[in-house]
N, C-alpha and C. Protein backbone atom coordinates (compact mmCIF):
# COMPACT_ATOMS: atom_id res chain seq x y z
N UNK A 1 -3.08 -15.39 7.11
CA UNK A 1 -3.01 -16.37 6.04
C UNK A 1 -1.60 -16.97 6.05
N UNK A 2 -1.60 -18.19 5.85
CA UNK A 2 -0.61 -18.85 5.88
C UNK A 2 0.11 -18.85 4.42
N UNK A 3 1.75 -19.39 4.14
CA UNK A 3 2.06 -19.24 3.00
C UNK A 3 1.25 -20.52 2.29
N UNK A 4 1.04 -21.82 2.98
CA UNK A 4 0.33 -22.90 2.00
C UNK A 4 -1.16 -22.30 1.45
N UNK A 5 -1.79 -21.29 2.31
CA UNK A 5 -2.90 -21.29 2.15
C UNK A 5 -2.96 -20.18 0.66
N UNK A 6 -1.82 -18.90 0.51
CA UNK A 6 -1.81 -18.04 -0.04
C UNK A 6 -1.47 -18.81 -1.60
N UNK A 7 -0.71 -20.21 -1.18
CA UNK A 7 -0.32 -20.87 -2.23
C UNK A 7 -1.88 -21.66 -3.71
N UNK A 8 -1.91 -22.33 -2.69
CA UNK A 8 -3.62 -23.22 -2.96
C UNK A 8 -4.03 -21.49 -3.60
N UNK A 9 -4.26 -20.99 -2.84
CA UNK A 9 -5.59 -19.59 -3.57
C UNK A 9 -4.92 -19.14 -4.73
N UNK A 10 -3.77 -19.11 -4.85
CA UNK A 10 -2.84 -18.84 -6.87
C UNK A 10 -3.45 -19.35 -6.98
N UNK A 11 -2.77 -20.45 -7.12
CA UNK A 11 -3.12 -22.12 -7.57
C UNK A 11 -4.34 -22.08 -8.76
N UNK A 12 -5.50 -21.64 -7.41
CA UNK A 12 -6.89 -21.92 -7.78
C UNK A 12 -7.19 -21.01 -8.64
N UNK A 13 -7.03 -19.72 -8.56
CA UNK A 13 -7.26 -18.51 -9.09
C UNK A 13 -6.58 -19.07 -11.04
N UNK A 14 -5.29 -19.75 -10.68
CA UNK A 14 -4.93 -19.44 -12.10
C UNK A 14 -5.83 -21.06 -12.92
N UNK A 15 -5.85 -22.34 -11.98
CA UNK A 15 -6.56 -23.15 -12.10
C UNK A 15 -8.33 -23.01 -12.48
N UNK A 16 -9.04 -22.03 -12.27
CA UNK A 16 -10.25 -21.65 -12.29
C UNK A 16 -10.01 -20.54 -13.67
N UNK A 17 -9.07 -20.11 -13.62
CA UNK A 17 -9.18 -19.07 -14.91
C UNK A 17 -9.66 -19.79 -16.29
N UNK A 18 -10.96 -19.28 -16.84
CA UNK A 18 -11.07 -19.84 -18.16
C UNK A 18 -9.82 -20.03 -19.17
N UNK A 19 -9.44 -20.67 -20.08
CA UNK A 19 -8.70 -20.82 -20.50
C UNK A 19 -8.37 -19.47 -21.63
N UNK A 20 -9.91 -19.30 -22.09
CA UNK A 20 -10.13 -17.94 -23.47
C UNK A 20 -9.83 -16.76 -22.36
N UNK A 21 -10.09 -17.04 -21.12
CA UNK A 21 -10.00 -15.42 -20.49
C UNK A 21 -8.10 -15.26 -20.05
N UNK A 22 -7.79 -17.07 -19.45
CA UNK A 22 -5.65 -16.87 -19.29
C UNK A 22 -5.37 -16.46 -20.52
N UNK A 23 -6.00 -16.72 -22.08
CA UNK A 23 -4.88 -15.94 -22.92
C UNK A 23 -5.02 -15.19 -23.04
N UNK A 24 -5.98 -14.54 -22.89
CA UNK A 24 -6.28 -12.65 -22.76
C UNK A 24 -5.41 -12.30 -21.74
N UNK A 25 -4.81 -12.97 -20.41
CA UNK A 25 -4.21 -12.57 -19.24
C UNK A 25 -3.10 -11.56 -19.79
N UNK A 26 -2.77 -10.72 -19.07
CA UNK A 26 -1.08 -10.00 -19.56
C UNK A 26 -0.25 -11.32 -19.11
N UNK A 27 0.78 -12.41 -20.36
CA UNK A 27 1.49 -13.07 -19.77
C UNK A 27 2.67 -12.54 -18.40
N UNK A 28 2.74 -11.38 -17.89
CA UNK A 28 3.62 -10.83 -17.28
C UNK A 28 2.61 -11.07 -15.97
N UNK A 29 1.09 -11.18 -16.30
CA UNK A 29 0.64 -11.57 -14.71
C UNK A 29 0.49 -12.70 -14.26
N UNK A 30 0.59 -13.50 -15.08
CA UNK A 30 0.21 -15.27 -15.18
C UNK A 30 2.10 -15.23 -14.38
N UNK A 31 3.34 -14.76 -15.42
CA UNK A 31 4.37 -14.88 -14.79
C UNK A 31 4.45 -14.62 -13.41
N UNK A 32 4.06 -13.36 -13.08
CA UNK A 32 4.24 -13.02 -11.55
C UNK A 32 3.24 -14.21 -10.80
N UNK A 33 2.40 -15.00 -11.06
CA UNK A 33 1.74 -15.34 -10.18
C UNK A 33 2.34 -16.88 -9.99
N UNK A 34 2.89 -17.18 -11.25
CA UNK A 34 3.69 -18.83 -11.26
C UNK A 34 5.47 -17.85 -10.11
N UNK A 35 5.54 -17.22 -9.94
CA UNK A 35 6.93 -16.98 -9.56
C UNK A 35 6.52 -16.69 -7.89
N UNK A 36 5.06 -16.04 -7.46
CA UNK A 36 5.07 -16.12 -6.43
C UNK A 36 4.76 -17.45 -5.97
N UNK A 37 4.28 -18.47 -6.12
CA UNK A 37 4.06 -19.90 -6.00
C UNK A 37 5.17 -20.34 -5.77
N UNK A 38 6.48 -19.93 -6.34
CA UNK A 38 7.83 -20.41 -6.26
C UNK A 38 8.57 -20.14 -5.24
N UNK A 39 8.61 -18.50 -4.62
CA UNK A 39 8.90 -18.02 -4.08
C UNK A 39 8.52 -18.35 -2.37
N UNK A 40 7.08 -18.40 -2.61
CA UNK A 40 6.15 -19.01 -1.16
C UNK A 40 6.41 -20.22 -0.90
N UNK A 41 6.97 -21.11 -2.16
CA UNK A 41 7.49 -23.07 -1.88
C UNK A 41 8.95 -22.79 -1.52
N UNK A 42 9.84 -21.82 -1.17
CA UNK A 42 10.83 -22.04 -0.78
C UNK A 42 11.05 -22.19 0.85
N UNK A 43 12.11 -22.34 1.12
CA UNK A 43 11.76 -22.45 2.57
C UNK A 43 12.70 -21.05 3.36
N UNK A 44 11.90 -20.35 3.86
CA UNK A 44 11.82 -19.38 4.62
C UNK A 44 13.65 -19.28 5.20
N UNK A 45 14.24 -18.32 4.44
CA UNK A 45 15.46 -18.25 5.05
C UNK A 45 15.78 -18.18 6.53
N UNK A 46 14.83 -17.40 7.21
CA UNK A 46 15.12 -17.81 8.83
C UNK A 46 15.03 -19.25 9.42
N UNK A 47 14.01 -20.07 8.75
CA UNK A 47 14.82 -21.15 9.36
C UNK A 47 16.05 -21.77 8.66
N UNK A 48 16.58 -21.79 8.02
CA UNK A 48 17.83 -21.91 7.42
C UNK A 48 18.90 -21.55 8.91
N UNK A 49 18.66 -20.14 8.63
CA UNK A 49 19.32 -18.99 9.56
C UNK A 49 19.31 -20.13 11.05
N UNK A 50 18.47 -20.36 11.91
CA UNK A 50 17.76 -20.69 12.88
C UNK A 50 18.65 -22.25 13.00
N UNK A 51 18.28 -23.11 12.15
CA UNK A 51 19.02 -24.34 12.33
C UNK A 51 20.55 -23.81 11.85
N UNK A 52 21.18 -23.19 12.05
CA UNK A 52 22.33 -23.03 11.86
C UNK A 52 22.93 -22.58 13.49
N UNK A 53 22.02 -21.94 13.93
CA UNK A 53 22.52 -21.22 15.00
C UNK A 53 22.33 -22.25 16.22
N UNK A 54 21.50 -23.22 15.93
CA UNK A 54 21.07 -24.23 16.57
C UNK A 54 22.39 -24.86 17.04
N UNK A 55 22.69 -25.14 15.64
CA UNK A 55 23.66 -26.59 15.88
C UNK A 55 25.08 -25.77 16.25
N UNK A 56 25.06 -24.50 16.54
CA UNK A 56 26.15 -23.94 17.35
C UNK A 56 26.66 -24.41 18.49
N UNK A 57 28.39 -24.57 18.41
CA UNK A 57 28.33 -24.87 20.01
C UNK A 57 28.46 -23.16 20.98
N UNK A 58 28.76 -23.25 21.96
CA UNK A 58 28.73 -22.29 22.30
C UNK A 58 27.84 -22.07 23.65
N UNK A 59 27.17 -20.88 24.38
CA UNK A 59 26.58 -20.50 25.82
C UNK A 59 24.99 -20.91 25.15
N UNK A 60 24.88 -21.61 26.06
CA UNK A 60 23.23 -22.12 25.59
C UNK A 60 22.38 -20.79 25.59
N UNK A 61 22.69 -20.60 26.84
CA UNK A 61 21.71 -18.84 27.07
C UNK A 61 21.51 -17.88 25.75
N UNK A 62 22.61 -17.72 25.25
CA UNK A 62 23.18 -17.10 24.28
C UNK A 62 22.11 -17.50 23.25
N UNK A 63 22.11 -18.88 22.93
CA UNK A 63 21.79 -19.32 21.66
C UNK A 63 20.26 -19.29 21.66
N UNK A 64 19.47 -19.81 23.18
CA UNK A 64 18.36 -19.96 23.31
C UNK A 64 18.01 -18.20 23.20
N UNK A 65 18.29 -17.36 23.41
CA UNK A 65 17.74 -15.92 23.42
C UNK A 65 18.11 -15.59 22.02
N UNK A 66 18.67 -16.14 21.30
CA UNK A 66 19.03 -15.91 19.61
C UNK A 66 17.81 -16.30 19.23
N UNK A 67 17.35 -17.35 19.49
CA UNK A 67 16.46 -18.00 18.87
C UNK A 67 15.02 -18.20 19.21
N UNK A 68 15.13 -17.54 20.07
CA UNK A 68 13.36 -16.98 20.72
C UNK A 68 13.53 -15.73 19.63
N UNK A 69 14.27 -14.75 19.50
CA UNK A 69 14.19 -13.68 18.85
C UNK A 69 13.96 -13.81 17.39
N UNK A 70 14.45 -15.04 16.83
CA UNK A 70 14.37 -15.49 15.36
C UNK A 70 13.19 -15.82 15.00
N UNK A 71 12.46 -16.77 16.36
CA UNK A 71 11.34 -17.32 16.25
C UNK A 71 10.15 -16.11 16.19
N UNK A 72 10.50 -15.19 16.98
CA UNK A 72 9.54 -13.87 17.44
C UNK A 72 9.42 -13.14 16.01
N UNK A 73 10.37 -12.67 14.87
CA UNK A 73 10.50 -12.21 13.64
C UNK A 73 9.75 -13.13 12.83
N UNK A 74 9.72 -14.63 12.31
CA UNK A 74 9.93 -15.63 11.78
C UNK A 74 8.16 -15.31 11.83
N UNK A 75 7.13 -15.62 13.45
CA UNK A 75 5.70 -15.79 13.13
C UNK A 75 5.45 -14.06 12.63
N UNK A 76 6.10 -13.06 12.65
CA UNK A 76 5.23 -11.76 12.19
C UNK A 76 5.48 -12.21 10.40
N UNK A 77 6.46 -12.21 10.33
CA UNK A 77 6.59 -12.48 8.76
C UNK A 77 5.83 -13.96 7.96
N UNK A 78 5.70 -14.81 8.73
CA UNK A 78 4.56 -15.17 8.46
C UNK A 78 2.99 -15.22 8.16
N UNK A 79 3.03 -14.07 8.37
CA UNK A 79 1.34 -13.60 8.69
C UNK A 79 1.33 -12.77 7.28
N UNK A 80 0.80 -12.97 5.99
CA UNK A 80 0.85 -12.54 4.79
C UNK A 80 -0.24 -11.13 4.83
């Protein structure tokens, strides 16, 4: 599952919730579920990390084997 996809399914889940059954919700789960929505819309600190190392100057070799390795971490942690 992707993070857009894990996103949409909150979304829907809190979007589909009857309204008489969200105020029955524990507001502490409605919170956690608006904060993971927030959390999943940010953008993934490795690429942050990744375009930084990019625009390094420096031994290409170096940088290209940095960044196969970033990329190699980056799709497992993607996979929810």
């Amino acid at each position: 599952m992707t993070r857009e996809e894990a996103i949409k399914i909150i979304r829907k889940m809190l979007a589909y919730t009857d309204l008489t059954v969200r105020a029955n919700l524990n507001a502490d789960m409605v919170s956690a579920c608006n904060l993971a929505i927030k959390a999943l819309e940010q953008e993934p600190v490795v690429d942050k990390i990744r375009a930084e190392i990019k625009a390094m100057s420096g031994d290409i070799e170096t940088i290209a084997d940095v960044l196969k390795i970033i990329d190699k971490y980056k799709t497992e942690s993607e996979e929810i």
